[in-house]
N, C-alpha and C. Protein backbone atom coordinates (compact mmCIF):
# COMPACT_ATOMS: atom_id res chain seq x y z
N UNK A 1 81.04 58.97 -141.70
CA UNK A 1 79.77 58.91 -141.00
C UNK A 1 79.19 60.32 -140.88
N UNK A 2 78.13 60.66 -140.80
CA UNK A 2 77.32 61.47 -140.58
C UNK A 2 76.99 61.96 -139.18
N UNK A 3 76.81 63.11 -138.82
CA UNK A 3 76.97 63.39 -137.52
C UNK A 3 75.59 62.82 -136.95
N UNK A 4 76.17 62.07 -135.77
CA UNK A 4 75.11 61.67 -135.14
C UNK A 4 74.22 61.86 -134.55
N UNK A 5 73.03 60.91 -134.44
CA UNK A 5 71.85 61.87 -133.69
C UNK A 5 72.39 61.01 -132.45
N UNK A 6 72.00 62.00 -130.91
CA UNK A 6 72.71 62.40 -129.59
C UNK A 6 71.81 62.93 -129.12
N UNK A 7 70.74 62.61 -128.23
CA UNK A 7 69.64 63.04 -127.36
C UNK A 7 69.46 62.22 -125.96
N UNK A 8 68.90 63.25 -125.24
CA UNK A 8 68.59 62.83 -123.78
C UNK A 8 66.98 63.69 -124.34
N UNK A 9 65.99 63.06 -123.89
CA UNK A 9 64.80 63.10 -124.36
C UNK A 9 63.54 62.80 -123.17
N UNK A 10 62.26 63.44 -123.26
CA UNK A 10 61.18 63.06 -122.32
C UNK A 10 60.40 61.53 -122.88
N UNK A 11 60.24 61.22 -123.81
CA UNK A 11 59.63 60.30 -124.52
C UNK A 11 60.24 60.06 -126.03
N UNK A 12 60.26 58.79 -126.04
CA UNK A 12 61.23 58.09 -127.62
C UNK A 12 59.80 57.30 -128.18
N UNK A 13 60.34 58.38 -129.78
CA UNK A 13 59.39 57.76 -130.72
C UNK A 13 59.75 57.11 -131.41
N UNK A 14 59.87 55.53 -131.21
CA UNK A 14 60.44 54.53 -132.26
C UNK A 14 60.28 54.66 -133.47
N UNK A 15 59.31 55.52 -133.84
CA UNK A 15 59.17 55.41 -135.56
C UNK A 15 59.53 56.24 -136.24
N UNK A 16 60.37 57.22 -135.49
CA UNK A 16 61.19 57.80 -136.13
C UNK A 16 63.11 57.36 -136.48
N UNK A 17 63.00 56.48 -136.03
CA UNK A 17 64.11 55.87 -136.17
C UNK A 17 65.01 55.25 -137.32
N UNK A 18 63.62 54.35 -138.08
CA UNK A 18 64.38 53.77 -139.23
C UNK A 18 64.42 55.11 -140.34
N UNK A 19 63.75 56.33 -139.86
CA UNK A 19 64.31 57.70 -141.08
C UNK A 19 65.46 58.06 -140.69
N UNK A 20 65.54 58.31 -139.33
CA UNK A 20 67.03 58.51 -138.66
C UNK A 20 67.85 57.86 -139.07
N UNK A 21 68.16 56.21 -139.90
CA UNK A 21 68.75 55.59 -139.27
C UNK A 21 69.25 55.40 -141.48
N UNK A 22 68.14 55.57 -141.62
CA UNK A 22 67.91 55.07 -143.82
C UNK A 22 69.15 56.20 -144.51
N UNK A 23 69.97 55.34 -145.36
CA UNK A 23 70.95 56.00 -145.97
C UNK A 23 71.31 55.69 -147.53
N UNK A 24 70.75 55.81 -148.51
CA UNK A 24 71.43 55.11 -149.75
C UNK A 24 72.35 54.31 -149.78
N UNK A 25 73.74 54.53 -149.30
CA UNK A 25 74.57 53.28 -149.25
C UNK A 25 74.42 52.16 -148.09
N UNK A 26 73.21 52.48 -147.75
CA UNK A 26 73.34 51.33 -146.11
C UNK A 26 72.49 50.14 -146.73
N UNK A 27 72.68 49.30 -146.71
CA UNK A 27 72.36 48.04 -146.85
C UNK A 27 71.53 47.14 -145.82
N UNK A 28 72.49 47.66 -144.46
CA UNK A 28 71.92 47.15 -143.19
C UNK A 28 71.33 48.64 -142.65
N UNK A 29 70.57 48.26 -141.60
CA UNK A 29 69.92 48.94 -140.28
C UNK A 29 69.89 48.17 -138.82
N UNK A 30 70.55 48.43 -138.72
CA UNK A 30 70.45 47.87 -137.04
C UNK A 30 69.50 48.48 -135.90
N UNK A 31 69.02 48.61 -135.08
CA UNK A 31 68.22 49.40 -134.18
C UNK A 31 67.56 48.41 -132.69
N UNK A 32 68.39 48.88 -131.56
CA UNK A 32 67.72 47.98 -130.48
C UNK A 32 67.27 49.12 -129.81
N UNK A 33 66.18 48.51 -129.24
CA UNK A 33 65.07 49.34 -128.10
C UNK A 33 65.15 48.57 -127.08
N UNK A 34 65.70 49.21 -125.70
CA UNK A 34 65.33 49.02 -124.70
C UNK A 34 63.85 49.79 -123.78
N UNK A 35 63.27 48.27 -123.23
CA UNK A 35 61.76 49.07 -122.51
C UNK A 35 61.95 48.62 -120.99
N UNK A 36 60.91 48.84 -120.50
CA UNK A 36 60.51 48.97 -118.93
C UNK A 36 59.76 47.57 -118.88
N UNK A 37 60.43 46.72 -118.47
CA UNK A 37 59.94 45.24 -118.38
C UNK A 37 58.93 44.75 -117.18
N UNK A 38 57.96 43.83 -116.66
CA UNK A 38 56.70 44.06 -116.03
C UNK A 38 57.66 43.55 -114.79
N UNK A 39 58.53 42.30 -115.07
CA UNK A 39 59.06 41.50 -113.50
C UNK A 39 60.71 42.15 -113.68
N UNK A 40 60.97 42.52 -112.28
CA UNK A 40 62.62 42.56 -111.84
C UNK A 40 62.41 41.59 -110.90
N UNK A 41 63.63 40.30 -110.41
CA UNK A 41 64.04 39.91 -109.53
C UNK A 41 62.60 38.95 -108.97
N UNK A 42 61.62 38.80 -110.14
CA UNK A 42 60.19 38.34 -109.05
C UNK A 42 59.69 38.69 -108.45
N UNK A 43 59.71 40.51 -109.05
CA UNK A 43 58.79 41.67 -108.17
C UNK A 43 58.31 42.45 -109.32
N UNK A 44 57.22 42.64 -109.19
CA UNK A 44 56.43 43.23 -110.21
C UNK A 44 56.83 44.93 -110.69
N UNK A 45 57.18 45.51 -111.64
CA UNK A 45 57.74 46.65 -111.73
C UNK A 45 56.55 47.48 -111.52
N UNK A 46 56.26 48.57 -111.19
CA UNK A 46 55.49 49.44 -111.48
C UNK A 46 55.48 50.55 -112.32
N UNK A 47 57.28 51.20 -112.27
CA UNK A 47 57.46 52.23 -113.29
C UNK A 47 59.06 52.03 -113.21
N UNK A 48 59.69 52.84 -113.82
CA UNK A 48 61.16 53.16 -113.50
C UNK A 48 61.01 54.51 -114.10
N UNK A 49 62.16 55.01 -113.71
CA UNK A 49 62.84 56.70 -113.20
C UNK A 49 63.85 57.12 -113.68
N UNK A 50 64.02 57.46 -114.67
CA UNK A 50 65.47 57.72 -114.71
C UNK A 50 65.75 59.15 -114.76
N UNK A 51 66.85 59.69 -114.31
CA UNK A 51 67.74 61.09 -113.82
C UNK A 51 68.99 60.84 -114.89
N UNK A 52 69.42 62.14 -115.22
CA UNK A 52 70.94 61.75 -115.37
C UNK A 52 71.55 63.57 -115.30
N UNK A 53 72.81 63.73 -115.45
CA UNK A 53 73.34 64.91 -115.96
C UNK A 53 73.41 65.06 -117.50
N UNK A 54 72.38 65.58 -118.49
CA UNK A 54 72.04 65.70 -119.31
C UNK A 54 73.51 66.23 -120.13
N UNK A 55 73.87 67.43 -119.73
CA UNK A 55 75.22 68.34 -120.81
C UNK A 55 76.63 66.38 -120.53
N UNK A 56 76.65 66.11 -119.24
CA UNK A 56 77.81 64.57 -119.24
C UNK A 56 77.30 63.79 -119.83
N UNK A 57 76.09 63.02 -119.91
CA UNK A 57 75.91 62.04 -120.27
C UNK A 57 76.06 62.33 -122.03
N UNK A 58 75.60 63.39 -122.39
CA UNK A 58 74.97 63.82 -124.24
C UNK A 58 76.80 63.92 -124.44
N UNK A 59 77.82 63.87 -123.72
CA UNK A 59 79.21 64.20 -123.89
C UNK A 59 79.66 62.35 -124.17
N UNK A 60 79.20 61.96 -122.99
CA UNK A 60 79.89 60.15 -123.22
C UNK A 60 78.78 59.94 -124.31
N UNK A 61 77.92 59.72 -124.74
CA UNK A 61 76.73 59.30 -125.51
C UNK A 61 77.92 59.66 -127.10
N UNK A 62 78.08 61.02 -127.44
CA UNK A 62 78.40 61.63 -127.99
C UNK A 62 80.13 60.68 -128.34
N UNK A 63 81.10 60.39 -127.46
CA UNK A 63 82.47 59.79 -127.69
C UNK A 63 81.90 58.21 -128.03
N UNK A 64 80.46 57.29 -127.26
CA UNK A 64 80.30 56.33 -127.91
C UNK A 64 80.06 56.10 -129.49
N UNK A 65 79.48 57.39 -130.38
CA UNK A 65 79.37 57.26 -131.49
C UNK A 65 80.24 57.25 -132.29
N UNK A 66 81.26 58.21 -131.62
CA UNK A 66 82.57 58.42 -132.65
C UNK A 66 83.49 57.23 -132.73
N UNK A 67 83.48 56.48 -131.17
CA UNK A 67 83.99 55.46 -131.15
C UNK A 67 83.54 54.05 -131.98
N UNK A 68 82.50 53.91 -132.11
CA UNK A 68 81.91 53.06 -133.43
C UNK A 68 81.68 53.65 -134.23
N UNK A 69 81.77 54.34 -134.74
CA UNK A 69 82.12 55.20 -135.94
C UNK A 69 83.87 54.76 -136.49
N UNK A 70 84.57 54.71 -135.82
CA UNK A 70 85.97 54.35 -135.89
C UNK A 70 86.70 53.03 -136.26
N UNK A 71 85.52 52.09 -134.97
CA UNK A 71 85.70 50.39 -135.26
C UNK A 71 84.76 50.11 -136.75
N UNK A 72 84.18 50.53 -136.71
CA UNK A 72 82.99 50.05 -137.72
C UNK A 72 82.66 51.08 -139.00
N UNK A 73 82.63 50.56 -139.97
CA UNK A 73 82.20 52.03 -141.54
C UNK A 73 80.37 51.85 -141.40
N UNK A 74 80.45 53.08 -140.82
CA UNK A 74 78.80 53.13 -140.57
C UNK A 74 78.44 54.78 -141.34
N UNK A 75 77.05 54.36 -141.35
CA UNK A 75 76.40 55.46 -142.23
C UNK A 75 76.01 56.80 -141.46
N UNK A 76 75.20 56.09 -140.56
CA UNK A 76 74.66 57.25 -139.54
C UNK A 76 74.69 56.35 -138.33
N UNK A 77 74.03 56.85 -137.18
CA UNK A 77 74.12 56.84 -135.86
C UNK A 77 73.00 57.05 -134.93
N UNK A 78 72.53 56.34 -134.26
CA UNK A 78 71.49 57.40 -133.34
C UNK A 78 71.51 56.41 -131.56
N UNK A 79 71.74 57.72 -130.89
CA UNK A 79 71.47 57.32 -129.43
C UNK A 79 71.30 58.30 -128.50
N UNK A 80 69.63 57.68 -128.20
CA UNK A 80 68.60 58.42 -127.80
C UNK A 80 68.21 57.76 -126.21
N UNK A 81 68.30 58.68 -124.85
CA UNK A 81 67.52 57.94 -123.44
C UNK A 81 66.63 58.83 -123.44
N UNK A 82 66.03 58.74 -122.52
CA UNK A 82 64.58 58.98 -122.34
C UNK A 82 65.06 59.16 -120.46
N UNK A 83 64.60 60.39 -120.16
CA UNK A 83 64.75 60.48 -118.78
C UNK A 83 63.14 60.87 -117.90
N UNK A 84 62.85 60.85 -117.03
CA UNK A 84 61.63 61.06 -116.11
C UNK A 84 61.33 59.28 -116.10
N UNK A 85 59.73 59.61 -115.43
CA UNK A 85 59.12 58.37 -115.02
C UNK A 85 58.58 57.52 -116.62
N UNK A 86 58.82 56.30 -116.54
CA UNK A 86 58.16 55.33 -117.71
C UNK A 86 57.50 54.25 -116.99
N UNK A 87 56.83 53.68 -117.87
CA UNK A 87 55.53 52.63 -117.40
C UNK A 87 56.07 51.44 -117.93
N UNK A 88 55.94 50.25 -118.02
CA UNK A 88 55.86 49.03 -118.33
C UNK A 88 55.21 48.87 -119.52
N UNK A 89 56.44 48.23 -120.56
CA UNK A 89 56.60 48.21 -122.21
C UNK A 89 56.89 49.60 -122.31
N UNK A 90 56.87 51.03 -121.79
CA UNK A 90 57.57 52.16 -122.47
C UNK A 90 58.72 51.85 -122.76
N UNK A 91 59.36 52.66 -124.21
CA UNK A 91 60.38 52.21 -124.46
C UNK A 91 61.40 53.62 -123.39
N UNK A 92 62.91 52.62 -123.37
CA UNK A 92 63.61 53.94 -122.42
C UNK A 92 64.93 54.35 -123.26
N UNK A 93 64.95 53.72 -124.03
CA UNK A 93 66.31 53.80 -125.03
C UNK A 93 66.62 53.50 -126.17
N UNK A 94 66.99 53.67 -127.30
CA UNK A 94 67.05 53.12 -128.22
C UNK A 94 68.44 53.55 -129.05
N UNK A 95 69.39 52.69 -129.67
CA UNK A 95 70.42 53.28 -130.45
C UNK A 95 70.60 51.90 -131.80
N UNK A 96 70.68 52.75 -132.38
CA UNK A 96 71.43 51.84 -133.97
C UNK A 96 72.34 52.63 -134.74
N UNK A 97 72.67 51.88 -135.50
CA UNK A 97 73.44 52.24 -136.83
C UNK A 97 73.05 51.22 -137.99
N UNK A 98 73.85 52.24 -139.27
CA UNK A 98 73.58 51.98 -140.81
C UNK A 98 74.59 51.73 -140.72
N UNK A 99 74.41 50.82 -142.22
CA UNK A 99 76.00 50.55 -142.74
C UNK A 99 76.04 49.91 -144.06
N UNK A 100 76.96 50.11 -144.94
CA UNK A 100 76.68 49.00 -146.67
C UNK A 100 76.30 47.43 -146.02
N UNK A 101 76.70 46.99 -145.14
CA UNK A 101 76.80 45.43 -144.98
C UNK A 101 76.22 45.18 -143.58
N UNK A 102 75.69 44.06 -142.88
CA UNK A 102 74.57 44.06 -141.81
C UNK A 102 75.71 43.58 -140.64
N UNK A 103 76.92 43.07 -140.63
CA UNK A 103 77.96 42.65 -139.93
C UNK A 103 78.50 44.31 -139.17
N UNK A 104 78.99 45.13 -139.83
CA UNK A 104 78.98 46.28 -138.89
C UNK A 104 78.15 47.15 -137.96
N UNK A 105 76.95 47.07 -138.81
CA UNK A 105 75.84 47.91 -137.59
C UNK A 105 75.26 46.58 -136.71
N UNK A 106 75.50 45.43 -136.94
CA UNK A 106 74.99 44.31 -136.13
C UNK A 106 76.29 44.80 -134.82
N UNK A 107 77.32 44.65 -135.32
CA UNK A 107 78.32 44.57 -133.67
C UNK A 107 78.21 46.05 -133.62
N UNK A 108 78.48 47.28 -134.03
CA UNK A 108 78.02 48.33 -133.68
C UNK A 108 76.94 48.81 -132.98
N UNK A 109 75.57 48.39 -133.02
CA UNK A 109 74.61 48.32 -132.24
C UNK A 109 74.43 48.00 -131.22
N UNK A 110 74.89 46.72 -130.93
CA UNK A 110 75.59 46.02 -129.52
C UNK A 110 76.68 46.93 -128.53
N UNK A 111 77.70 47.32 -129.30
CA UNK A 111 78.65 47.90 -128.87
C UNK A 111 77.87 49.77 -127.75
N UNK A 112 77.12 49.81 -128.84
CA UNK A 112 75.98 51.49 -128.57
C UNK A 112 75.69 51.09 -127.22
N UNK A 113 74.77 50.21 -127.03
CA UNK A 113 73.96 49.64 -125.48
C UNK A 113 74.85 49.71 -124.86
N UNK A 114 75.67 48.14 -124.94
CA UNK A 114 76.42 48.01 -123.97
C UNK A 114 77.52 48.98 -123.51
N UNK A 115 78.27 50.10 -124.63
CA UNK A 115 78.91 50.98 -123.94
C UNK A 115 78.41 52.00 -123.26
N UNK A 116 77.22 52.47 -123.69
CA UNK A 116 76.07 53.40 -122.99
C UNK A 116 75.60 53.09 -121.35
N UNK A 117 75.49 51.40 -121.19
CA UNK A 117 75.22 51.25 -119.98
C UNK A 117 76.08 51.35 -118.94
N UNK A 118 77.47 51.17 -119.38
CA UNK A 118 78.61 51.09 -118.62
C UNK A 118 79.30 52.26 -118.15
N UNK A 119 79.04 53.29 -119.06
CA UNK A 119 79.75 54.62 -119.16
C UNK A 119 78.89 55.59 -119.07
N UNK A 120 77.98 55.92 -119.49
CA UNK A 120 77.03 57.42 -119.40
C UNK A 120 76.37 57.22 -118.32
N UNK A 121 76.57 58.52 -117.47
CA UNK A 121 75.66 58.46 -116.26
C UNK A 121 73.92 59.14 -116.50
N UNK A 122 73.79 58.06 -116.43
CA UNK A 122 72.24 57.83 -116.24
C UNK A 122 71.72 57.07 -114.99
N UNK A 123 71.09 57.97 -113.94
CA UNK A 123 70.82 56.70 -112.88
C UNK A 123 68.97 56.48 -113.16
N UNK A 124 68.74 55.08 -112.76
CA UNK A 124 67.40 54.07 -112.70
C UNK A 124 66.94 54.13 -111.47
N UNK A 125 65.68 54.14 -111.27
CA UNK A 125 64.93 54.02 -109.67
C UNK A 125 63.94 53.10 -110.39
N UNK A 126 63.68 51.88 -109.92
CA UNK A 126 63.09 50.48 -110.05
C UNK A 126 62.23 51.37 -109.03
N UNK A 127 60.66 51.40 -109.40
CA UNK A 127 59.45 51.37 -108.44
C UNK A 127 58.62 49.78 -108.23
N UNK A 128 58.65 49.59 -107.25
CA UNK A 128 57.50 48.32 -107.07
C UNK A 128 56.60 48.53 -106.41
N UNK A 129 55.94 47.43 -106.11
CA UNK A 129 54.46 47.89 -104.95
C UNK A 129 54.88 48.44 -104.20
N UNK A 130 55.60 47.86 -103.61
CA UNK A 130 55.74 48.27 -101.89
C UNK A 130 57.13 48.74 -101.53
N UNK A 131 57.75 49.29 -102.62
CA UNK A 131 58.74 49.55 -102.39
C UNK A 131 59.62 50.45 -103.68
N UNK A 132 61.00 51.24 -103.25
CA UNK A 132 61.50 51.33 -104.18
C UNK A 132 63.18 51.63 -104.29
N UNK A 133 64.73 51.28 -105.34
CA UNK A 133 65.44 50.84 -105.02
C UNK A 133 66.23 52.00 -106.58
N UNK A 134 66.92 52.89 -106.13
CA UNK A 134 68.01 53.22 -106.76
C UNK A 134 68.85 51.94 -107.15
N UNK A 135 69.07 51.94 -108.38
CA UNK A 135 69.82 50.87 -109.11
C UNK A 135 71.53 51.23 -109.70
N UNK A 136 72.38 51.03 -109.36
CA UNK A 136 73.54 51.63 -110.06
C UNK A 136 73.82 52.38 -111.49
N UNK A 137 74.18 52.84 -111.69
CA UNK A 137 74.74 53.58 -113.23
C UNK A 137 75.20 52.67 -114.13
N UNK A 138 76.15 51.81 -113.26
CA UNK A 138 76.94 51.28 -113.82
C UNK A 138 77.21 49.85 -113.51
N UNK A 139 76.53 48.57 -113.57
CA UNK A 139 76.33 47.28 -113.09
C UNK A 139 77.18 46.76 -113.50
């Protein structure tokens, strides 16, 4: 694999991704984007927030790649957050992988999110109208 792209970022430009992501031997591309959705819980979002420790989190971000890099024969790599305030449909995250065949960067891709959400500290502040609610790191 190719060393991965590994960013904590002000704004994610999705369209740079599938260049990030394009490899001669890759066959597949995988790539999920997470955004800032309009309803939480049946309360209208207004923005979300995110903080993190940039040098820890770019460190776990950084062991999730190598670690699918390991389970999976992937080409390249990319996992990118987005920290400060975002709006509704901004995107806040995005990670994929390449690979010769669409079965590895398919569970590899999955694996990116979901280990990213569990493990890298990144904290969320949910804004609503009338209110607003620090969300865990780690749900």
């Amino acid at each position: 694999m190719e060393k991965p792209i590994i960013e904590i970022v002000d704004i994610i430009d999705t369209s740079l991704v599938y260049g990030e992501l394009s490899h001669a031997g890759s066959g597949g591309i995988c790539v999920f984007v997470g955004s800032v959705r309009e309803f939480t819980n049946n309360e209208e979002v207004v923005s979300l927030e995110f903080e993190t420790y940039a040098k820890m989190a770019i460190k776990e971000m950084e062991k999730i790649a190598i670690e699918a890099s390991r389970k999976w024969t992937l080409h390249k790599v990319v996992v990118r957050h987005a920290i400060g305030v975002k709006n509704v449909k901004e995107p806040v995250v995005v990670v994929g992988a390449s690979s010769a065949h669409r079965d590895d960067c398919f569970e590899a891709c999955r694996f990116l999110i979901d280990t990213l959400k569990q493990n890298v500290p990144i904290w969320k502040k949910e804004v609503f109208k009338n209110k607003s609610v620090w969300v865990s790191a780690h749900p």
